[in-house]
N, C-alpha and C. Protein backbone atom coordinates (compact mmCIF):
# COMPACT_ATOMS: atom_id res chain seq x y z
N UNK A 1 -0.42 -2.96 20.14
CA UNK A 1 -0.44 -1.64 19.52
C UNK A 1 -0.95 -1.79 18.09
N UNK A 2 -1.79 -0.90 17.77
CA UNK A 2 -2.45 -1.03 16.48
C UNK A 2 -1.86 -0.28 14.89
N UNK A 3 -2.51 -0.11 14.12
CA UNK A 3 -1.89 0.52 12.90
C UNK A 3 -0.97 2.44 13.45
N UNK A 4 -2.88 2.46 14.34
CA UNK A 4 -2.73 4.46 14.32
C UNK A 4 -1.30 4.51 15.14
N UNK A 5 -1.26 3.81 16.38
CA UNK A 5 -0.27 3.88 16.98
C UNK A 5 1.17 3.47 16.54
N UNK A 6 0.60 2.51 16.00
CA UNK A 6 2.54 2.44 14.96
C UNK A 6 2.69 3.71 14.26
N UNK A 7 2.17 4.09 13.58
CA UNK A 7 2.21 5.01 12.67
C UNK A 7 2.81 6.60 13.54
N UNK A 8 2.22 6.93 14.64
CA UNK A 8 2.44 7.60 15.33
C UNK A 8 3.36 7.55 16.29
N UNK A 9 4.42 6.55 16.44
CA UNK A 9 5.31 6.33 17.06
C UNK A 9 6.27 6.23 16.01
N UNK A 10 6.18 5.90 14.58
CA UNK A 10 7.36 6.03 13.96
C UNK A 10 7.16 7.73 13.44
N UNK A 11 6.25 8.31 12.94
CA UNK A 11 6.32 9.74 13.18
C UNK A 11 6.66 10.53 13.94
N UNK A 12 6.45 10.45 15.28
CA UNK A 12 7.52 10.40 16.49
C UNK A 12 9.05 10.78 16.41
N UNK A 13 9.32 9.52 15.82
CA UNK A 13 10.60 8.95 15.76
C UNK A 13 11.63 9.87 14.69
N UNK A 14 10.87 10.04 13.36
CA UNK A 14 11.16 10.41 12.21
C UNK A 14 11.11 12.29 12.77
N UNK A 15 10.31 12.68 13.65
CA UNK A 15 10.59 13.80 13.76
C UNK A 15 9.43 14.65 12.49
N UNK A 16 8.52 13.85 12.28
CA UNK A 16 7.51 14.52 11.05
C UNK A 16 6.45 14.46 12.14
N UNK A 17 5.24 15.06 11.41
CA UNK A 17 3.58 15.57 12.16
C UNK A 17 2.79 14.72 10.94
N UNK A 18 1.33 14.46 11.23
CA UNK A 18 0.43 13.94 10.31
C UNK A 18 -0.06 15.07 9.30
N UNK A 19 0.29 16.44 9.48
CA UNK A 19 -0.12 17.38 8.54
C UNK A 19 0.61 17.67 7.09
N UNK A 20 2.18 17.15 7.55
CA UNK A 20 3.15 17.52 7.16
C UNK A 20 3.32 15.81 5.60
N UNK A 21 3.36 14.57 6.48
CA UNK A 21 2.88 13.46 5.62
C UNK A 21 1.61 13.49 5.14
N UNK A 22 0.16 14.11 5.40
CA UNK A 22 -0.56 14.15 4.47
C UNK A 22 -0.72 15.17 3.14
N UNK A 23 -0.05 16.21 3.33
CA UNK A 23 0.39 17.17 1.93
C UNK A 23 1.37 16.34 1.58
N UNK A 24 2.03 15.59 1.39
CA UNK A 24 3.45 15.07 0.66
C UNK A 24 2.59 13.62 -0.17
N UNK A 25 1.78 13.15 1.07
CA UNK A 25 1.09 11.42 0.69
C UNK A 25 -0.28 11.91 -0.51
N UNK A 26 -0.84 13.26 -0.16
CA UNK A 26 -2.48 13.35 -0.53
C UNK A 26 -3.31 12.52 0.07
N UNK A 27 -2.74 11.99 1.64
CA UNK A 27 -3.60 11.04 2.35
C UNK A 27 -4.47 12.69 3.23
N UNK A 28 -5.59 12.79 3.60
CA UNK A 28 -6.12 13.71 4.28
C UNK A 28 -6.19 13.75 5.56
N UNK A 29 -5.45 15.30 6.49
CA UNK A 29 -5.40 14.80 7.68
C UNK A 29 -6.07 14.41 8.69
N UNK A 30 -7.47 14.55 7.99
CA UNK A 30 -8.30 13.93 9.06
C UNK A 30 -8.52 12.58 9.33
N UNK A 31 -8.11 11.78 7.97
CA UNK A 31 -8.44 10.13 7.89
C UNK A 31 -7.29 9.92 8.58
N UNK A 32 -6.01 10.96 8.36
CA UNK A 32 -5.06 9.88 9.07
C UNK A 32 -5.23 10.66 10.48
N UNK A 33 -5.68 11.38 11.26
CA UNK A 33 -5.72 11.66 12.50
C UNK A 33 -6.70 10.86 13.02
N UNK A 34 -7.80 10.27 12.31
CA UNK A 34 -8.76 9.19 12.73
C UNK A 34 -7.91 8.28 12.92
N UNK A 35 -7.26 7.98 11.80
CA UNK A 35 -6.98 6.36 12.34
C UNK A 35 -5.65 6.12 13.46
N UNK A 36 -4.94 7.56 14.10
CA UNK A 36 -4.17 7.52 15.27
C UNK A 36 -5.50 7.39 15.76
N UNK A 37 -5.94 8.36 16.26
CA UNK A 37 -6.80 8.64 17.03
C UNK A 37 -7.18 7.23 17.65
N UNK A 38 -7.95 6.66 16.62
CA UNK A 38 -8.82 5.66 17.07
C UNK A 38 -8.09 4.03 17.15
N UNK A 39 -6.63 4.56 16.26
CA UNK A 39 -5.59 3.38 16.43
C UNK A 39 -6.26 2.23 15.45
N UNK A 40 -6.91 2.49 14.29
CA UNK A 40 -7.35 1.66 13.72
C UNK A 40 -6.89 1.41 12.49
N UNK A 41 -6.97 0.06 11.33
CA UNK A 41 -6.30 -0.29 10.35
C UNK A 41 -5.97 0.96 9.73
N UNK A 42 -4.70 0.83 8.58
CA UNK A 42 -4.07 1.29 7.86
C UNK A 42 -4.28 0.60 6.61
N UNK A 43 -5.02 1.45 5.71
CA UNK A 43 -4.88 0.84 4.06
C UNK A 43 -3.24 0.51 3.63
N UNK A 44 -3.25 -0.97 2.98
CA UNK A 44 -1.76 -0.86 2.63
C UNK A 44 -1.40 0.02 1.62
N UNK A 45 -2.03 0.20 0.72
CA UNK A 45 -1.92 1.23 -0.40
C UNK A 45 -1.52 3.01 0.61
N UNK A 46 -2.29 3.01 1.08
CA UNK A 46 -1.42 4.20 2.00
C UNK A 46 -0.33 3.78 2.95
N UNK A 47 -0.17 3.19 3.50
CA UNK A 47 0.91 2.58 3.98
C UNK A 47 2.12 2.45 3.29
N UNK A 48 2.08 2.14 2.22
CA UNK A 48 3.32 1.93 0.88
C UNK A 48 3.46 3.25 1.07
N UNK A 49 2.91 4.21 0.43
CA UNK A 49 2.90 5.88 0.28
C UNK A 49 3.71 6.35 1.26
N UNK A 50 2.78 6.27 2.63
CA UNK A 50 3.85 6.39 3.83
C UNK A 50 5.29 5.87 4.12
N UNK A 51 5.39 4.27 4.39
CA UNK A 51 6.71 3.94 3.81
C UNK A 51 7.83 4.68 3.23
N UNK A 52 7.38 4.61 1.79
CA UNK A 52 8.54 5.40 1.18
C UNK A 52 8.97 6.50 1.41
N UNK A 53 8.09 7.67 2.00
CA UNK A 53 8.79 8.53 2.30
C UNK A 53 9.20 8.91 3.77
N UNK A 54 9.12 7.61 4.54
CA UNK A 54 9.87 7.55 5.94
C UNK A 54 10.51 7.15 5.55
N UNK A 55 10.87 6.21 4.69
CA UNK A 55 11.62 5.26 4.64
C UNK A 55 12.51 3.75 5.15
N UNK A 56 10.76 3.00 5.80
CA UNK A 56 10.57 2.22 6.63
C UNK A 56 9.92 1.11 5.79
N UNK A 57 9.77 0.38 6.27
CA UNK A 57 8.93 -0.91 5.41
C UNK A 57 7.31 -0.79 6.11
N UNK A 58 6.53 -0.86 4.89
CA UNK A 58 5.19 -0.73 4.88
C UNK A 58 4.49 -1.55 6.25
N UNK A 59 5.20 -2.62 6.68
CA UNK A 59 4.94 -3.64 7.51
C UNK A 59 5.32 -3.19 8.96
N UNK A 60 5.91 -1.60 9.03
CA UNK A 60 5.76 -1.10 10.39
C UNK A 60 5.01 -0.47 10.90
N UNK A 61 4.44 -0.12 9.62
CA UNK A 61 2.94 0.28 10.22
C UNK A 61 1.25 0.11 9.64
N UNK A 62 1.66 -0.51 8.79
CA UNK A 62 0.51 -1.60 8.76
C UNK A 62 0.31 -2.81 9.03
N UNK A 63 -0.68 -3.49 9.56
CA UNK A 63 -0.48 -5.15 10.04
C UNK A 63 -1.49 -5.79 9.00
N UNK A 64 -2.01 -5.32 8.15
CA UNK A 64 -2.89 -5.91 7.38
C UNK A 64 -2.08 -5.59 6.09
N UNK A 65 -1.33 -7.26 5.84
CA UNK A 65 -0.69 -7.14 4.18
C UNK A 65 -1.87 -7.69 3.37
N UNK A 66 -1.90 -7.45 2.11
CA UNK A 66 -3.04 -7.57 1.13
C UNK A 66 -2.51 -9.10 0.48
N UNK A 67 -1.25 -9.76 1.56
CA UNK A 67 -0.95 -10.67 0.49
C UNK A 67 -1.33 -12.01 1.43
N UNK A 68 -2.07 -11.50 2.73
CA UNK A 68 -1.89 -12.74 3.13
C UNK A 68 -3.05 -13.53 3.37
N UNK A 69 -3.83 -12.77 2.82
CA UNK A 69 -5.19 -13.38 3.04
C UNK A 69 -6.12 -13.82 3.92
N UNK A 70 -5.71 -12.90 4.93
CA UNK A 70 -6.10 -12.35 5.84
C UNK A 70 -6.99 -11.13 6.03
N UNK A 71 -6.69 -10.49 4.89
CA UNK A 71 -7.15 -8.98 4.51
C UNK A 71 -8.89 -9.16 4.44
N UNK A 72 -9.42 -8.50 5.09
CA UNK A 72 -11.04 -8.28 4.78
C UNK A 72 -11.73 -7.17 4.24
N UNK A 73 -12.23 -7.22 3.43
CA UNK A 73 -12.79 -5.84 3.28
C UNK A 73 -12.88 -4.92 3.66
N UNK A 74 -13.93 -4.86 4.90
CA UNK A 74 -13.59 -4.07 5.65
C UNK A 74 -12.12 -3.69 5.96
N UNK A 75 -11.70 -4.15 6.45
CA UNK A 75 -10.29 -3.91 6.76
C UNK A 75 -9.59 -2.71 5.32
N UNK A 76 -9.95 -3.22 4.79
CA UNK A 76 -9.85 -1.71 3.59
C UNK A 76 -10.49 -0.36 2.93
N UNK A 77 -11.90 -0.75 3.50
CA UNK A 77 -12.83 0.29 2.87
C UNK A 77 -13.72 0.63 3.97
N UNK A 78 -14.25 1.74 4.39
CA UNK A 78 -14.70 1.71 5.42
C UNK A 78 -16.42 1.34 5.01
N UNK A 79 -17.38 0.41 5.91
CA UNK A 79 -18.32 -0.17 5.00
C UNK A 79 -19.26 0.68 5.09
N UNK A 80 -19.81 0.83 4.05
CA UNK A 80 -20.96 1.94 3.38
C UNK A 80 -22.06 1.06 2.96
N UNK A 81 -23.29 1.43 2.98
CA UNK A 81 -24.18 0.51 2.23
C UNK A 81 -24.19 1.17 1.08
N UNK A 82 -23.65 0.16 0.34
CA UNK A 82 -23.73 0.36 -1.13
C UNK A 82 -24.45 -0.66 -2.00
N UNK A 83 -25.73 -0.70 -2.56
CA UNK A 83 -26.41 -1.98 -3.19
C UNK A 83 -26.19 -2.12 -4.34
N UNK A 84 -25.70 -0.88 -5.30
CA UNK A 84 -25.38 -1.22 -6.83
C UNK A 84 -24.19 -1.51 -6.74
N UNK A 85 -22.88 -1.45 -5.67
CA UNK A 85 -21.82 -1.80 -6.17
C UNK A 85 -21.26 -0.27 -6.44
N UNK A 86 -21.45 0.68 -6.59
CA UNK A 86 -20.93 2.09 -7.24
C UNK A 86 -19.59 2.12 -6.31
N UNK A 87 -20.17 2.17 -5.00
CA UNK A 87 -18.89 2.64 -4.23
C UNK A 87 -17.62 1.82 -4.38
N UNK A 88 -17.40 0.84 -4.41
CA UNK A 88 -16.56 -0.36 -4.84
C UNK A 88 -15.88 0.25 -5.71
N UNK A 89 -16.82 0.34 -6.69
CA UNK A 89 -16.45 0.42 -8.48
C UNK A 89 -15.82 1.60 -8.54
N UNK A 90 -16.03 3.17 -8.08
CA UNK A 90 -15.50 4.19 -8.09
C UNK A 90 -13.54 3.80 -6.65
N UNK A 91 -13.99 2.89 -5.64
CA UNK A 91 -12.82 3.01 -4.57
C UNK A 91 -11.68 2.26 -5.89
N UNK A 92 -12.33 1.36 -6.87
CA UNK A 92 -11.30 0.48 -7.06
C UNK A 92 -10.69 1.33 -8.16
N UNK A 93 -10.80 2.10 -9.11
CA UNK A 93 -11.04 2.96 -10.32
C UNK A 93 -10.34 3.94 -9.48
N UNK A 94 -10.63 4.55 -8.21
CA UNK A 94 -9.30 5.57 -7.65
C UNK A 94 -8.14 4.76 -7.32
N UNK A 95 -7.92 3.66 -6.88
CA UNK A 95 -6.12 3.00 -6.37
C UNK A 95 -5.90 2.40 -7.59
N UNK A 96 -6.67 2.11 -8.95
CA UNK A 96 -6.02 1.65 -9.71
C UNK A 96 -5.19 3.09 -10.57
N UNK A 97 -6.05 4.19 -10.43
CA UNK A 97 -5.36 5.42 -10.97
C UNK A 97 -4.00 5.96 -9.99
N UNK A 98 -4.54 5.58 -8.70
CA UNK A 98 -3.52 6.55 -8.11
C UNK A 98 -2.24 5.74 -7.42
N UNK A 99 -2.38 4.59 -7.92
CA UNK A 99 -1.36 3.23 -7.66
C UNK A 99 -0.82 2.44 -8.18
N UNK A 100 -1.68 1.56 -9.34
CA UNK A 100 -1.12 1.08 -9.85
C UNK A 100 -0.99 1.21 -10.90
N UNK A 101 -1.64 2.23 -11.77
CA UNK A 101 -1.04 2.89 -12.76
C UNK A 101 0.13 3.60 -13.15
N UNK A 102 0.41 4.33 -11.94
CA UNK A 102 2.24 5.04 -12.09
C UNK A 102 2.61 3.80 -12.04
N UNK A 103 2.77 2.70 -11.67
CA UNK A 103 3.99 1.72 -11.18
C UNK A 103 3.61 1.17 -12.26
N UNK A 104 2.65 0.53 -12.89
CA UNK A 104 2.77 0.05 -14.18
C UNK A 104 3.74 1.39 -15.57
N UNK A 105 3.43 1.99 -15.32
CA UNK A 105 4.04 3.29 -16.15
C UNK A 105 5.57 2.83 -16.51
N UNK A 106 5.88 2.42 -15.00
CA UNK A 106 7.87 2.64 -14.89
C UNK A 106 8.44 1.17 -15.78
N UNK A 107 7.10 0.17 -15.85
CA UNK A 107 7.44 -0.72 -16.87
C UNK A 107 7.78 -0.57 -17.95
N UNK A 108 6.76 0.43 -18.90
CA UNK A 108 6.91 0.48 -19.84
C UNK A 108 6.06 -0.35 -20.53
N UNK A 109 5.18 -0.08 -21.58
CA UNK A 109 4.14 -1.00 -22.63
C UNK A 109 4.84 -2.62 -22.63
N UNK A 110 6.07 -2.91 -23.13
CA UNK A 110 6.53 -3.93 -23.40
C UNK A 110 6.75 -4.58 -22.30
N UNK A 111 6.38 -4.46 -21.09
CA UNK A 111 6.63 -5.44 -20.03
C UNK A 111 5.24 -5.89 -19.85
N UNK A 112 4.15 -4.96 -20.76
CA UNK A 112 2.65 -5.37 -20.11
C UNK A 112 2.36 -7.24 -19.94
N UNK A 113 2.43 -7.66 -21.03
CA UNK A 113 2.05 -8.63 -21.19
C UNK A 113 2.78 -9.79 -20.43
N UNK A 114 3.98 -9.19 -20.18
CA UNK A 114 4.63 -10.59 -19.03
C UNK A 114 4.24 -10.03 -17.37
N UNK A 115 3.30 -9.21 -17.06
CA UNK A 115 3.14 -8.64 -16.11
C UNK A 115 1.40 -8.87 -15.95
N UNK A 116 0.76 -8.64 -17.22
CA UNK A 116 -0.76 -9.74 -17.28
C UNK A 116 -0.52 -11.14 -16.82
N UNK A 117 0.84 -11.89 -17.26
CA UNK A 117 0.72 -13.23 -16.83
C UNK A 117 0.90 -13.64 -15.92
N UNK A 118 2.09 -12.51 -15.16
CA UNK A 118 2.23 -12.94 -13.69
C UNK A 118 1.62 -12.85 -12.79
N UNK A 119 0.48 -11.56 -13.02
CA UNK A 119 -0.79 -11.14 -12.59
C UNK A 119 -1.45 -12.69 -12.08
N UNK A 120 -2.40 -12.95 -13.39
CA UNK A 120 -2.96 -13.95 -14.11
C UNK A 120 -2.39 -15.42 -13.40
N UNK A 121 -1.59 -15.68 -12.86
CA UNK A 121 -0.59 -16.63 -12.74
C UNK A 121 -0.74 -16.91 -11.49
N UNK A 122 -0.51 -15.65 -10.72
CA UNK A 122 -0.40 -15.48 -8.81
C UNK A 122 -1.65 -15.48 -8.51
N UNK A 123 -3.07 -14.86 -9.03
CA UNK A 123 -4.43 -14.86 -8.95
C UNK A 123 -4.70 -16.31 -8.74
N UNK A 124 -4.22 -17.61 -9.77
CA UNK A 124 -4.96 -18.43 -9.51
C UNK A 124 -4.27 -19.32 -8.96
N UNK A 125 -3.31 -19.22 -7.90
CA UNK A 125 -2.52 -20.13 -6.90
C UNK A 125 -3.38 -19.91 -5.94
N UNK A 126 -3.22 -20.99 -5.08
CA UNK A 126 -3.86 -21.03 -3.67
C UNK A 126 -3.29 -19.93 -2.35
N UNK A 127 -4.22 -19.58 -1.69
CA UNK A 127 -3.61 -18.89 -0.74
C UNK A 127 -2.51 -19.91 -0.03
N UNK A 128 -2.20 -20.68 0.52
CA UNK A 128 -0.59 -21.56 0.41
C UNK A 128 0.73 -20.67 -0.35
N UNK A 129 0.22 -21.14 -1.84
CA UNK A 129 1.29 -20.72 -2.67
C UNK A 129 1.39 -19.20 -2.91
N UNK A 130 0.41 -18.29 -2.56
CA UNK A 130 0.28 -17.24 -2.32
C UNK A 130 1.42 -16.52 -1.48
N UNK A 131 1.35 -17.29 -0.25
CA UNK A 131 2.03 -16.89 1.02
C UNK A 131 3.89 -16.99 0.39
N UNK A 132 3.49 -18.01 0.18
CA UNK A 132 4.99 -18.55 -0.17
C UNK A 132 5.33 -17.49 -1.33
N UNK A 133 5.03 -17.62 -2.02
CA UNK A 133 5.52 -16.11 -3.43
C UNK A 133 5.76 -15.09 -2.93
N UNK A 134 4.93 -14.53 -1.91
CA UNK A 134 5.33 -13.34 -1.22
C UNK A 134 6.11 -13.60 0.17
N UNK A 135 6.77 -14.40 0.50
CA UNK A 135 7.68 -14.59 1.56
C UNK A 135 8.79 -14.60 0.78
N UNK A 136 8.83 -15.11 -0.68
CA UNK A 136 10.80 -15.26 -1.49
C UNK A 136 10.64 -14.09 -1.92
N UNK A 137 9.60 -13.57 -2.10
CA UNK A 137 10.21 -11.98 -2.63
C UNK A 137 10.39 -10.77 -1.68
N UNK A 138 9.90 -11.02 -0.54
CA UNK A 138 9.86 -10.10 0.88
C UNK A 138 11.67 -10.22 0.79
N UNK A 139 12.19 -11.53 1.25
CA UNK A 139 13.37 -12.02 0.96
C UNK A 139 14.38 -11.70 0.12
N UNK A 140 13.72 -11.97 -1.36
CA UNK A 140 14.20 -11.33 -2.25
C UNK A 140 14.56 -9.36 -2.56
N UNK A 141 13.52 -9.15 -1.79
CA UNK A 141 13.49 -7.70 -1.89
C UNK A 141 14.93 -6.82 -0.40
N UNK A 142 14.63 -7.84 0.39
CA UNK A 142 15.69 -7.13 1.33
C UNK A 142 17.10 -7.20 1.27
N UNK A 143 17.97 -8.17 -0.06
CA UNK A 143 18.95 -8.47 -0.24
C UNK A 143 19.61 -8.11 -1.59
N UNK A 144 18.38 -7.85 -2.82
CA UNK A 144 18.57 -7.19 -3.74
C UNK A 144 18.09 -5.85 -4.16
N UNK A 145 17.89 -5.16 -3.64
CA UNK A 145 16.97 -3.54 -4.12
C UNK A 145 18.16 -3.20 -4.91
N UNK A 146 17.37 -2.86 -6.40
CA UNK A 146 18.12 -1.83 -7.05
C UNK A 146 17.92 -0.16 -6.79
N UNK A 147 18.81 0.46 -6.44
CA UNK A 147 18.44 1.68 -6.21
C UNK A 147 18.18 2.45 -6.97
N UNK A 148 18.28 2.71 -8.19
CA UNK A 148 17.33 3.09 -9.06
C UNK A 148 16.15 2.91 -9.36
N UNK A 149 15.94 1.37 -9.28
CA UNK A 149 14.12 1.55 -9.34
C UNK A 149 13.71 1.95 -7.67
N UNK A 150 14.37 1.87 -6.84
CA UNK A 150 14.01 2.45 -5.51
C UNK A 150 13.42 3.71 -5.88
N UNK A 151 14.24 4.70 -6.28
CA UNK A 151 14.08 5.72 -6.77
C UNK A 151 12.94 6.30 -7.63
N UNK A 152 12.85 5.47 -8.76
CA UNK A 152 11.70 5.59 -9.52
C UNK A 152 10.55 5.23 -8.45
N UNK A 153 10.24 4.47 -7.84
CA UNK A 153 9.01 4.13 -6.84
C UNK A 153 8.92 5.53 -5.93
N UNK A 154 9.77 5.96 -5.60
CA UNK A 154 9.58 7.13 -4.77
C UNK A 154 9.32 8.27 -5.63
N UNK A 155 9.49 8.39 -6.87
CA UNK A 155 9.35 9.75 -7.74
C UNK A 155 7.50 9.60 -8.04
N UNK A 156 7.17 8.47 -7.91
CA UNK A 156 5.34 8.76 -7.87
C UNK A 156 5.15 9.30 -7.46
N UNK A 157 3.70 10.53 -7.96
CA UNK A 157 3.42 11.10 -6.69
C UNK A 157 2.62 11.02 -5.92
N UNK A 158 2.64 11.33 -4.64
CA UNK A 158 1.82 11.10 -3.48
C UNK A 158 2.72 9.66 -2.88
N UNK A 159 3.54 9.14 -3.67
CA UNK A 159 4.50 7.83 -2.81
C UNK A 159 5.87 8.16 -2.26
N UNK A 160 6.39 9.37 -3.05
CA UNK A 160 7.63 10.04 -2.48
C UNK A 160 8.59 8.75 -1.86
């Protein structure tokens, strides 16, 4: 079973429609009725969105994590011939506005710079140590959630 179909079986489940999660996500219902439809990948960046406001882990209905290096391009963007690069440059310039900018926000200025390094830090480990960073914090994340920053992650909007 693929992304569309997970997705549509926990919608199902949850008792919601794809019309109803794309006014809440700003995901559009046609991309997400394509990708039931056709049962094909799920951007994780929409997937998170979704997530939170099922309130399921991103990993039930997406199978492509961005952490495992596995992820292909394609697999995220649908491919366009683009020869200057524009399309890239404008896709990356929208998820950095509409993603990781609120979540940098809830830091606050004074966390920037220990958050450049960890950036900076995880970039140049090997996919190995990659895996492993994001397996203690998968870990880490299911045994400690503070519910307040739970909260704050869901007050983004379009991540609910």
């Amino acid at each position: 079973m693929g992304d569309g179909q997970n997705l549509k079986r926990v919608l199902e489940e949850k008792g919601l429609n794809i019309r109803k999660i794309s006014k809440i996500t700003g995901i559009t219902a046609s991309t997400l009725y394509s990708i039931v439809n056709r049962d094909s990948n799920l951007r994780y960046d929409w997937a998170l969105r979704i997530a939170n406001i099922l309130d399921i882990e991103p990993e039930e209905i997406c199978s492509n994590s961005p952490f495992s290096g596995e992820l292909k391009k394609e697999d995220v963007y649908p491919t366009v011939k683009d020869e200057k690069g524009r399309l890239d440059n404008m896709r990356v310039k929208g998820y950095l506005e509409s993603s990781l900018m609120p979540l940098m926000k809830l830091y606050g200025p004074t966390a920037m710079p220990e958050l450049d390094k960890l950036l900076t830090d995880f970039y140049q480990l090997d996919d190995e140590a990659r895996s492993e960073v994001i397996q203690f914090l998968n870990m880490k994340r299911k045994n400690h959630r503070d519910a307040d920053r739970v909260k704050d992650i869901k007050s983004i909007p379009g991540w609910k």
